[in-house]
Protein backbone atom coordinates (compact mmCIF):
# COMPACT_ATOMS: atom_id res chain seq x y z
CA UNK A 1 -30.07 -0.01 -4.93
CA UNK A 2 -29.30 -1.57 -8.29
CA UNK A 3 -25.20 -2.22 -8.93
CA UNK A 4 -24.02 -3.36 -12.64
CA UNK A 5 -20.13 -3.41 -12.31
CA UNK A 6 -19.03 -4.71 -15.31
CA UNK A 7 -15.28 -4.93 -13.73
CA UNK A 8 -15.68 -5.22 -9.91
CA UNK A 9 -12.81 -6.78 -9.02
CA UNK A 10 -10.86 -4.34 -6.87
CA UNK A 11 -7.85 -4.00 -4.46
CA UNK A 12 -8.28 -4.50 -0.71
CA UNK A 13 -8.97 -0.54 -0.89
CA UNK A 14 -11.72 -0.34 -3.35
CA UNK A 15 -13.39 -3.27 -1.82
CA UNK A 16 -13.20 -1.95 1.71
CA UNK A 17 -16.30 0.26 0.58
CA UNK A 18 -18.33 -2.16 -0.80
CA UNK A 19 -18.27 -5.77 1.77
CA UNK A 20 -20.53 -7.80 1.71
CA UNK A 21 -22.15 -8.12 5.13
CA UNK A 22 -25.49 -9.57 4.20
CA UNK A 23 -26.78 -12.97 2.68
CA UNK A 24 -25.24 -12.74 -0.91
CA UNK A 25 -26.84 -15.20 -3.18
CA UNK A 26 -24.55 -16.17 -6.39
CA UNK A 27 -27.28 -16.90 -9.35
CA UNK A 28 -26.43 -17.87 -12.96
CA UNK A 29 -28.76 -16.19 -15.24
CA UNK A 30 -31.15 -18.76 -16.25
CA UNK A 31 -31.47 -19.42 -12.80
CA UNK A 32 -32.21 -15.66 -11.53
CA UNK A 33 -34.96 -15.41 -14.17
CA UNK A 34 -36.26 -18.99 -13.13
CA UNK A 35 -36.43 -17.50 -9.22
CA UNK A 36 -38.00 -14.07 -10.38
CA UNK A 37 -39.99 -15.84 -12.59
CA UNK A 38 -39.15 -13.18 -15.18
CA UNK A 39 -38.46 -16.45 -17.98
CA UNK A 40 -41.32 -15.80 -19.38
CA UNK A 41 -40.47 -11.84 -20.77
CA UNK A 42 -39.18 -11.26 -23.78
CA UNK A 43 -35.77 -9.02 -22.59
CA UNK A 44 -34.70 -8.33 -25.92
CA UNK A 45 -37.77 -6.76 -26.85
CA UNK A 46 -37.88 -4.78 -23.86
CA UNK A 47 -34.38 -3.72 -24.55
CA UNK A 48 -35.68 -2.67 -28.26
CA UNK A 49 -38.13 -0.53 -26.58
CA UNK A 50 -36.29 0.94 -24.88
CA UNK A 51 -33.75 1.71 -27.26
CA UNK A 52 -36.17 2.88 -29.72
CA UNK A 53 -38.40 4.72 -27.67
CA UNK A 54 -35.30 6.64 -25.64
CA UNK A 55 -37.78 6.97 -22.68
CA UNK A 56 -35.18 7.35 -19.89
CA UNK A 57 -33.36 10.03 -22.30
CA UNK A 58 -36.91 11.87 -22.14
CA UNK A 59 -37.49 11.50 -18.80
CA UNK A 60 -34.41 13.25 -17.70
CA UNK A 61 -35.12 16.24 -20.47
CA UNK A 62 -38.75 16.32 -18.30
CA UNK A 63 -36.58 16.76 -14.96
CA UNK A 64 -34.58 19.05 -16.50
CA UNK A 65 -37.13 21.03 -17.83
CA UNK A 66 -39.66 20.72 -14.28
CA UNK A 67 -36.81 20.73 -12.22
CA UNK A 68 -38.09 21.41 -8.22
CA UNK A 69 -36.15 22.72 -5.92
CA UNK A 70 -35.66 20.05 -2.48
CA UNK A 71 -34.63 20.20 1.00
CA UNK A 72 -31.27 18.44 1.85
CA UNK A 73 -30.39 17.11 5.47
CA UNK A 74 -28.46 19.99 5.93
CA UNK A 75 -30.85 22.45 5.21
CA UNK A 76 -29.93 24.00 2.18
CA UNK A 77 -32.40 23.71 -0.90
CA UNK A 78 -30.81 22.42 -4.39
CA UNK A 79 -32.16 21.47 -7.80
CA UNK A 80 -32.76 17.43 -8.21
CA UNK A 81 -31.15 17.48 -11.29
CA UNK A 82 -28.43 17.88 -9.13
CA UNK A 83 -29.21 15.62 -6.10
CA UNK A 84 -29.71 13.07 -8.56
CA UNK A 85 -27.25 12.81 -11.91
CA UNK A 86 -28.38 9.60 -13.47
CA UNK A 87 -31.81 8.05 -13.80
CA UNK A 88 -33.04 5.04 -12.22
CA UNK A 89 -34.91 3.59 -15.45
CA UNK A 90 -31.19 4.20 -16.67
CA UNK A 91 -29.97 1.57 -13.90
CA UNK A 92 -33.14 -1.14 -14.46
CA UNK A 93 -32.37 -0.83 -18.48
CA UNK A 94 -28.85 -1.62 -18.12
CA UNK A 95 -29.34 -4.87 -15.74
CA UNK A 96 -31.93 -5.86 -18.25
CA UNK A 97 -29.94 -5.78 -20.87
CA UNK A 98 -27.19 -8.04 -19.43
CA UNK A 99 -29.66 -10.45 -18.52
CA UNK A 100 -29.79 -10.96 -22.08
CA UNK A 101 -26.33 -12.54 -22.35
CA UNK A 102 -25.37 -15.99 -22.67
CA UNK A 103 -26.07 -18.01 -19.06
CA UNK A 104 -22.26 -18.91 -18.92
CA UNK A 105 -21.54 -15.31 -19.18
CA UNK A 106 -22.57 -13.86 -16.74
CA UNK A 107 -23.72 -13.84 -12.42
CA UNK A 108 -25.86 -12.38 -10.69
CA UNK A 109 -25.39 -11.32 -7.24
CA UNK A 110 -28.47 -10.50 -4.41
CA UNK A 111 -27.20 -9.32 -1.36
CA UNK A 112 -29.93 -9.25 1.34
CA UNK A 113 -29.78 -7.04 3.92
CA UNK A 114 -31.82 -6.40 7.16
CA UNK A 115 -33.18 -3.06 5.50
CA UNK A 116 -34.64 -3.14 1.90
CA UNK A 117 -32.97 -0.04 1.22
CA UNK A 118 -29.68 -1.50 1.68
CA UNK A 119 -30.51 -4.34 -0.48
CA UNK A 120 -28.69 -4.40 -3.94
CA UNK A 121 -28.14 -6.50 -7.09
CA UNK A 122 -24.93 -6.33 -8.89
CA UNK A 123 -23.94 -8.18 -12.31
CA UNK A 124 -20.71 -9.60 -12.96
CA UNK A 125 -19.88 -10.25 -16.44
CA UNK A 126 -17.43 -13.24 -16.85
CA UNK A 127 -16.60 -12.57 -20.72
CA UNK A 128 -16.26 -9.27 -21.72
CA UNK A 129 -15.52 -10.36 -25.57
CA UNK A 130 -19.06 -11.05 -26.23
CA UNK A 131 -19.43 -6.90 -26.37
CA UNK A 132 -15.99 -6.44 -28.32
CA UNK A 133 -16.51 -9.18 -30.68
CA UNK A 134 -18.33 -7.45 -32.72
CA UNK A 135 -16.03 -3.94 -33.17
CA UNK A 136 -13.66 -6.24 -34.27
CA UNK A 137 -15.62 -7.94 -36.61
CA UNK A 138 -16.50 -5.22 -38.09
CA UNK A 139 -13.93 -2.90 -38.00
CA UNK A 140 -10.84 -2.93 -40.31
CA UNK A 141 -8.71 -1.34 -37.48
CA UNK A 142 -9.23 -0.94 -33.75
CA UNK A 143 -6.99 1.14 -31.77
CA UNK A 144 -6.77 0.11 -27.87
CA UNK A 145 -4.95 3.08 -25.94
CA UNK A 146 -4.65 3.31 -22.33
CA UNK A 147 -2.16 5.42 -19.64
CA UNK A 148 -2.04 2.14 -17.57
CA UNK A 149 -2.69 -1.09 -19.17
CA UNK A 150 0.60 -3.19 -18.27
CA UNK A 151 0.13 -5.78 -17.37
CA UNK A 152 -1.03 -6.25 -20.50
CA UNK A 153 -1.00 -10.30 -21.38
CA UNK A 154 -3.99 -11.11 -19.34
CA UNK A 155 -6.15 -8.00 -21.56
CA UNK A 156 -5.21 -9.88 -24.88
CA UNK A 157 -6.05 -13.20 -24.05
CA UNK A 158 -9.18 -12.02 -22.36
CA UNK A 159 -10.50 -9.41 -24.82
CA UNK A 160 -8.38 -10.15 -28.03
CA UNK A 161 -7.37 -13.79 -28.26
CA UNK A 162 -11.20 -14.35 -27.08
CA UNK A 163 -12.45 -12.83 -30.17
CA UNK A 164 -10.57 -15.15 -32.68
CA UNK A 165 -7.69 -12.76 -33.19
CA UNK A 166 -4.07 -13.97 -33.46
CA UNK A 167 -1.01 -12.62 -32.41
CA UNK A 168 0.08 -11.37 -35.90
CA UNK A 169 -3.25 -9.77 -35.99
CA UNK A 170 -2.03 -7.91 -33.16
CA UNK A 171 0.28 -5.18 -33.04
CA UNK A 172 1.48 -3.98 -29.66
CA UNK A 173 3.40 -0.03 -29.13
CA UNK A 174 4.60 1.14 -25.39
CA UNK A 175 5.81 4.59 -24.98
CA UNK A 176 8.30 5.35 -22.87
CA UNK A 177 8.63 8.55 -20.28
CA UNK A 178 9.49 12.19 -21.86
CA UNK A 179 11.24 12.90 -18.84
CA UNK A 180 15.54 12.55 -18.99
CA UNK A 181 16.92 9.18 -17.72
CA UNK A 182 17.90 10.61 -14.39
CA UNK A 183 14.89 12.63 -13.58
CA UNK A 184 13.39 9.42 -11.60
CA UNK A 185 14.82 6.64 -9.47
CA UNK A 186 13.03 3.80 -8.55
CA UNK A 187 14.02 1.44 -5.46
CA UNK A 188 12.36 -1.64 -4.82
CA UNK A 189 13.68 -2.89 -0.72
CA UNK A 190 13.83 -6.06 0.51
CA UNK A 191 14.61 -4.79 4.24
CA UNK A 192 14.43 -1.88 6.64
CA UNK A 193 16.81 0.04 8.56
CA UNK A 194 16.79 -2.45 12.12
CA UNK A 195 17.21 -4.99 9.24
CA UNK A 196 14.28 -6.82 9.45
CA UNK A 197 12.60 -8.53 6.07
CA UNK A 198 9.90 -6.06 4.90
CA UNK A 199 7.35 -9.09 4.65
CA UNK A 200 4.07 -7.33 4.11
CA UNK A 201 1.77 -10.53 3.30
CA UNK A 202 -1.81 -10.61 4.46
CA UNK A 203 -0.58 -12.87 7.56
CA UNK A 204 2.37 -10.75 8.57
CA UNK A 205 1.58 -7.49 7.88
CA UNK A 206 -0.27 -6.65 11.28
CA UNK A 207 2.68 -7.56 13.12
CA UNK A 208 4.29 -4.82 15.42
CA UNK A 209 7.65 -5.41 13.97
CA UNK A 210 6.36 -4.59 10.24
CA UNK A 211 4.22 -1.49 11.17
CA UNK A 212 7.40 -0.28 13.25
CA UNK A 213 9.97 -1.20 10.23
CA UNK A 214 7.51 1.24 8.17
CA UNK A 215 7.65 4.06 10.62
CA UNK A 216 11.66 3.70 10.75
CA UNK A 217 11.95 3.24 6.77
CA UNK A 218 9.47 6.53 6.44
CA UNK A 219 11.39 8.72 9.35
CA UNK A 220 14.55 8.43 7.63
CA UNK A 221 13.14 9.04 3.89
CA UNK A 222 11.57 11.90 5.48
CA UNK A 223 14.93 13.67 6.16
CA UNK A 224 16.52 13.36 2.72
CA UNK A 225 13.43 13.65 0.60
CA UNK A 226 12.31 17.27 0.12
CA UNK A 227 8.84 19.13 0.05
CA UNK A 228 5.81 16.40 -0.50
CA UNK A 229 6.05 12.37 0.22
CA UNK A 230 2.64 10.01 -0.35
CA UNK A 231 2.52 7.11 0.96
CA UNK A 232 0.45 3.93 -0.44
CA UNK A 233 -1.50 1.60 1.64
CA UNK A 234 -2.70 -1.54 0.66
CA UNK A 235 -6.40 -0.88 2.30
CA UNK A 236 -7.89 2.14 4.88
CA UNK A 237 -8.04 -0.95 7.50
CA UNK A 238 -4.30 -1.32 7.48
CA UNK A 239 -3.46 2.58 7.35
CA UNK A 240 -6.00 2.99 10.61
CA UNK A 241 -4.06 0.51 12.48
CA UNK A 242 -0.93 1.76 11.11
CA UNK A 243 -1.47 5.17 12.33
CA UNK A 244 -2.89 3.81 16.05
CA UNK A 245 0.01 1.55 16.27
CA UNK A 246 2.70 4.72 15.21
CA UNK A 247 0.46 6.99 17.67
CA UNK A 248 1.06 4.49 20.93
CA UNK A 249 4.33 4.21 19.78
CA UNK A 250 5.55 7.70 19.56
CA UNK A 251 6.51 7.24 15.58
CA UNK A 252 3.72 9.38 14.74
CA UNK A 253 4.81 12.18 16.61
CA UNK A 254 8.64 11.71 15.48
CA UNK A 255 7.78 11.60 11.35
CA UNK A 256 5.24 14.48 12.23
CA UNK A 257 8.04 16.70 13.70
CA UNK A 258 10.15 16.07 10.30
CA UNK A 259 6.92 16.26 8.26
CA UNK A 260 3.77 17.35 8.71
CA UNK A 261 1.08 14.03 8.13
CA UNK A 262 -1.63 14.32 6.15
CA UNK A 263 -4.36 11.56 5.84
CA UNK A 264 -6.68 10.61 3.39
CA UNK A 265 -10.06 10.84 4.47
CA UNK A 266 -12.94 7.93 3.79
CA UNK A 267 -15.35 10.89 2.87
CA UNK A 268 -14.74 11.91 -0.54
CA UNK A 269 -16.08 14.91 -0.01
CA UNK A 270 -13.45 15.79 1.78
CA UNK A 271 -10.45 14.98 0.00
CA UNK A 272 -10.20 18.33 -1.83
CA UNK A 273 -9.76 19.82 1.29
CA UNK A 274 -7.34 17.59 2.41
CA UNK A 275 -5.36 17.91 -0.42
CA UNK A 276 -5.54 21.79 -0.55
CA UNK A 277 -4.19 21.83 3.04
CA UNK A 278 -1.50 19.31 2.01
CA UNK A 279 -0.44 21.57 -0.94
CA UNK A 280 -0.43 24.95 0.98
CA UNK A 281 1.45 23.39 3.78
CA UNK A 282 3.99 22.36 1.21
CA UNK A 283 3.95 25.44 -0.36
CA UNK A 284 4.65 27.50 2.91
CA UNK A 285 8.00 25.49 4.02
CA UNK A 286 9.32 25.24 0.44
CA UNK A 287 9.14 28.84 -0.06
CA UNK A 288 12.47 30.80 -0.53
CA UNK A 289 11.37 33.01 2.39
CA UNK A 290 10.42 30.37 4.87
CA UNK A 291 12.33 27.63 3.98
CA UNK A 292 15.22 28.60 6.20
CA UNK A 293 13.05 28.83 9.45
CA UNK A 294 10.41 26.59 8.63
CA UNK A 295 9.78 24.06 11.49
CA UNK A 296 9.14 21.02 9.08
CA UNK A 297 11.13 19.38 5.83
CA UNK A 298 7.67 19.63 3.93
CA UNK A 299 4.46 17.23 4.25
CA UNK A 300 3.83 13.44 3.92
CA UNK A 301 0.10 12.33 2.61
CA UNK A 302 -0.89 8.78 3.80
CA UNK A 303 -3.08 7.33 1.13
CA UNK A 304 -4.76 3.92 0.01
CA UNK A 305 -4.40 2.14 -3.09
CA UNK A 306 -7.72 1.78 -5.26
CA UNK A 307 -8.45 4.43 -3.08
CA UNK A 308 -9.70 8.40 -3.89
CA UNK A 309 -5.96 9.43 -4.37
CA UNK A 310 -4.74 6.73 -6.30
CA UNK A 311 -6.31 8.05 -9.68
CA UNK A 312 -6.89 11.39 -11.51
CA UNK A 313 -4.95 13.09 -8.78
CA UNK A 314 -1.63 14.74 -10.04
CA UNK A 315 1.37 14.73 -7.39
CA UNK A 316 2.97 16.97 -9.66
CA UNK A 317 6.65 18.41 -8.71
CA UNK A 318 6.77 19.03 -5.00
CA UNK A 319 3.74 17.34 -4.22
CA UNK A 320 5.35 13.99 -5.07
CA UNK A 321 8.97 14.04 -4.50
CA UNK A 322 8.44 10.95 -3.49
CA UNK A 323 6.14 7.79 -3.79
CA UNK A 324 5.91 5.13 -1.38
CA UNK A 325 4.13 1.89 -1.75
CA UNK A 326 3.61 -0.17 0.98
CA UNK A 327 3.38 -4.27 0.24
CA UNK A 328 1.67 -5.25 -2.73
CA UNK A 329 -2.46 -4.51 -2.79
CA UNK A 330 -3.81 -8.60 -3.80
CA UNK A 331 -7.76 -8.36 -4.25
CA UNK A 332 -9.75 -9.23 -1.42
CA UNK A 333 -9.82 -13.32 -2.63
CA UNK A 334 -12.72 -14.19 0.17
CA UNK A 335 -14.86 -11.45 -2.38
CA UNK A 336 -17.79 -13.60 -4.04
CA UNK A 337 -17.29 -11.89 -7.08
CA UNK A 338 -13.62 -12.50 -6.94
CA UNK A 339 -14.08 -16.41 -6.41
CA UNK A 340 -16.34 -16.48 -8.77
CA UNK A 341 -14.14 -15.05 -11.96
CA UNK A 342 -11.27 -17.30 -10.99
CA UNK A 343 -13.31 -20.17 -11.34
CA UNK A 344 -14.46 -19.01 -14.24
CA UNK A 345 -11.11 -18.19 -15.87
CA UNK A 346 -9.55 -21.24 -14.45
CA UNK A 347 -12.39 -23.21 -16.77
CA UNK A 348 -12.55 -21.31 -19.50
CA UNK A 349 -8.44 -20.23 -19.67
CA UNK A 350 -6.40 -23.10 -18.37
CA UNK A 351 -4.90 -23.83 -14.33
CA UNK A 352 -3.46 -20.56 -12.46
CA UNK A 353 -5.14 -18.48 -15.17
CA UNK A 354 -7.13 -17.05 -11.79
CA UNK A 355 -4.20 -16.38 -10.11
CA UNK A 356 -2.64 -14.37 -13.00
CA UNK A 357 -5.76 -12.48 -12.97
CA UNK A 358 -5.10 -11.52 -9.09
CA UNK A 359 -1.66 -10.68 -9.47
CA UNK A 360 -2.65 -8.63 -12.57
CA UNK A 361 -4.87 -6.58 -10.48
CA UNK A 362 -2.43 -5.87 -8.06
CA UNK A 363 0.32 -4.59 -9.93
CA UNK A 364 -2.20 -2.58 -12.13
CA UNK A 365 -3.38 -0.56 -8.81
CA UNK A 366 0.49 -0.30 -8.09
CA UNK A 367 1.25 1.50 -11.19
CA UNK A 368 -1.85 3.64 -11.56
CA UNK A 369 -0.37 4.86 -7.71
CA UNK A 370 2.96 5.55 -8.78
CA UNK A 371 1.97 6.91 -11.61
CA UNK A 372 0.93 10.07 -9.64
CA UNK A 373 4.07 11.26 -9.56
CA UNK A 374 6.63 12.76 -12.40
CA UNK A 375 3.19 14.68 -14.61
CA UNK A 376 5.21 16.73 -16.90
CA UNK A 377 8.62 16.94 -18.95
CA UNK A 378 10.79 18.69 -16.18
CA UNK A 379 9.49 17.20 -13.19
CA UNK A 380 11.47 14.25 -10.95
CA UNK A 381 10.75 12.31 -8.35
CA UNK A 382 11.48 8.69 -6.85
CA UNK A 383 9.50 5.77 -6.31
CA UNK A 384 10.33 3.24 -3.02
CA UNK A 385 8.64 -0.29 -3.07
CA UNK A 386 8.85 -1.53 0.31
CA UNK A 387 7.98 -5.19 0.25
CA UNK A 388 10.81 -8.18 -0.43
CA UNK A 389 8.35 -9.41 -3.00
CA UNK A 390 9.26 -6.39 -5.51
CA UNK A 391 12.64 -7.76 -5.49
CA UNK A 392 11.40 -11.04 -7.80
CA UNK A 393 11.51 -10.78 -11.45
CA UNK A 394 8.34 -11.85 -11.91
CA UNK A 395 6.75 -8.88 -9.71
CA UNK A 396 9.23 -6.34 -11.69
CA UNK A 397 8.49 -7.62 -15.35
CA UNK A 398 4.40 -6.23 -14.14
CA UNK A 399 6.26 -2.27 -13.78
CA UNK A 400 5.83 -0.12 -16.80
CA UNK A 401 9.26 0.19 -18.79
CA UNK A 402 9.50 3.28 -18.05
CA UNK A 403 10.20 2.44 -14.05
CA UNK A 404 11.72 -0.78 -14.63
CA UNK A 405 14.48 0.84 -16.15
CA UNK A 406 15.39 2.65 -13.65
CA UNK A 407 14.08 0.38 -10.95
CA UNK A 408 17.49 -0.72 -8.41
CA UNK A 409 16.61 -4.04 -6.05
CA UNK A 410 18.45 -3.39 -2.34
CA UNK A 411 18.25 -5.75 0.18
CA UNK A 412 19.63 -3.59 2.78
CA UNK A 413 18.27 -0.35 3.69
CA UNK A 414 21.20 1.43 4.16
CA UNK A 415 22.48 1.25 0.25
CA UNK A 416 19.30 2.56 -0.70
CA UNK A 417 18.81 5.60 1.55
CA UNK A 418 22.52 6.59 0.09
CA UNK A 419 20.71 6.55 -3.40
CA UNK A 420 17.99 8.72 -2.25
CA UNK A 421 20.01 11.07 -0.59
CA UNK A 422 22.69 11.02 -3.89
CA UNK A 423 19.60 11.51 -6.35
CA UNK A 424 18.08 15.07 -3.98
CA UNK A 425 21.45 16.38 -4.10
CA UNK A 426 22.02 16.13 -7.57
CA UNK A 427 18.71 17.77 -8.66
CA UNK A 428 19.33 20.07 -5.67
CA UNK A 429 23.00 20.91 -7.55
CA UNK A 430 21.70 21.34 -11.12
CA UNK A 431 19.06 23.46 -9.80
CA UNK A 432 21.50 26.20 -8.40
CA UNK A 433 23.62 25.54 -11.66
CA UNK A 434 20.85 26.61 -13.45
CA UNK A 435 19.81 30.25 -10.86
């Protein structure tokens, strides 16, 4: 299997999926063609060949047009235009055309494995400018517009700044939120309700005090925050133990008697499902008719940041009353790639330019997650950071405007559950003003 991830540095969720287990060699370019002895092949004419030629567009119009029909391992027959979306020649033109970039800009990654079909190469490209450059060159206006770009800094020095542009060349616009000032709240906690110092670092997160403070901070959201409440981990690793931990505990079966848990599955095929069940659930104990006598205060939905439910899925208006996010999601920095592009930035960009990077992913993950919530003009909800970290300025000044605005620091717990509870009951009153 051929990987060419032109951005694979991911959150401790995304790269739970995709560890390295095997001998991973770290290759510049000059030196993987040197070892394949492939230095002697003109690439670039290759490439034009292929580009001219358009032989892997043809080859999937043959498929298309010959489709067969195949038998899948669970016996039901299906077209292989379906089994099989993209072509392979697709995949081998697109490595060999960024083996045609400039040695320093690029790695390549082999990671052998014990079975050949578990073998893979992946490309990591260091400077992403050399494939702007030239839009910007040659346009007389480029227009860069994203739903989650902040932070934005390390994008224009990387991207921008890289390709000779200057800040007055650069003109930088941030919209705000359509929704009213007082349709979201935003809490960032520095401790939970035994009063313990929600310290959610990679060496004390696995501690029995911190996954308990999480169960106690959750139980007692659970009771003022209506219909649907998702929860952000910072891997699937941590919400496992997490949930083992609550179950030999009895906090599992306490939050599940207030709401119903939900988990996000590893199998993507079945998150819909999981989802739909989450909804209807929702649905059922929210409904005028069985609010009264229903047995639960809605549904909570334990998810994973960089994970399948972190983006393109909309918690829209009782689905996301409430967003939870659980520590702060740092890249996995023992990831090749990873150590790799902080070298490289730390060269190329100046001392802690790396570490920027890092913390940039991080808080980008963050936002696209609580960024499920609130999809639409009317709807509300309210957003609980639970790590002391959030509480520095430096951490906050990474939030979208939007949420920072509206973002309150509390370094007790009990302050903050009285804003919770004080926001529900105001949208609760306006909403019988309005009946």
């Amino acid at each position: 299997m051929a990987c060419f991830d032109k951005s694979p540095l991911k959150t401790d969720g995304q790269q739970e999926d995709c560890k390295q287990k095997g001998d991973v060699k770290l290759l510049k370019i000059n030196d993987f063609l040197f070892t394949t002895k492939m230095d002697n092949i003109n690439l670039f004419k290759i490439k034009r060949y292929c580009e001219r030629s358009m032989i892997s567009k043809k080859l999937n119009g043959f498929v298309d047009k010959y489709n067969t029909t195949v038998l899948l391992k669970d016996g039901k027959y299906e077209d292989d235009q379906y089994v099989s979306k993209s072509s392979p020649l697709q995949k081998i033109e697109s490595f060999l055309e960024c083996l045609t970039n400039a040695d320093k800009d690029g790695r390549v990654f082999i990671d052998n494995q014990a079975r050949l079909g578990q073998c893979s190469l992946k490309f990591l490209l260091l400077n992403p400018a050399v494939y702007f450059k030239s839009v910007v060159q040659e346009a007389k206006a480029v227009i860069v517009a994203g739903g989650t770009m902040q932070p934005v800094s390390e994008f224009k020095q990387q991207l921008l700044y890289s390709c000779s542009l200057s800040t007055d060349d650069i003109t930088e616009f941030s919209c705000g939120h359509v929704i009213p000032d007082d349709h979201l709240l935003a809490v960032a906690l520095g401790r939970g309700p035994s009063g313990a110092e929600l310290d959610f670092t990679y060496q004390s997160r696995d501690c029995k005090t911190m996954i308990s403070e999480v169960s106690r901070v959750l139980s007692n959201i659970c009771v003022v925050v209506p219909a649907g409440l998702v929860c952000f981990f910072p891997s699937y690793e941590y919400k496992e133990k997490v949930v083992k931990e609550w179950f030999q505990s009895g906090a599992f079966q306490k939050i599940d008697a207030k709401k119903k848990i939900f988990s996000e599955p590893k199998n993507a095929a079945q998150v819909e499902q999981t989802l739909c069940d989450y909804g209807k659930f929702i649905k059922r104990t929210q409904s005028s008719a069985d609010k009264a006598k229903a047995s639960h205060n809605g549904a909570i939905l334990l998810c994973v940041v960089g994970g399948k439910m972190s983006e393109g899925i909309n918690f829209s208006d009782d689905l996301g009353r409430c967003v939870v996010v659980v520590g702060l999601p740092y890249p996995n920095i023992q990831s090749p790639e990873l150590k790799e592009y902080i070298s490289y930035l730390d060269a190329t960009l100046g001392h802690k330019a790396g570490q920027q990077h890092c913390e940039n992913i991080c808080m980008k993950a963050v936002n696209q997650s609580i960024g499920r919530a609130i999809r639409h003009i009317n709807d509300y909800s309210t957003i609980v950071l639970l790590d002391k970290r959030y509480g520095r300025a430096n951490v906050q000044a990474k939030l979208p405007q939007w949420i920072r605005s509206r973002l309150q620091t509390h370094s007790h717990f009990g302050p903050a559950l009285v804003a919770l509870r004080k926001f529900f009951v105001e949208r609760s009153l306006r909403s019988k003003d309005k009946l």
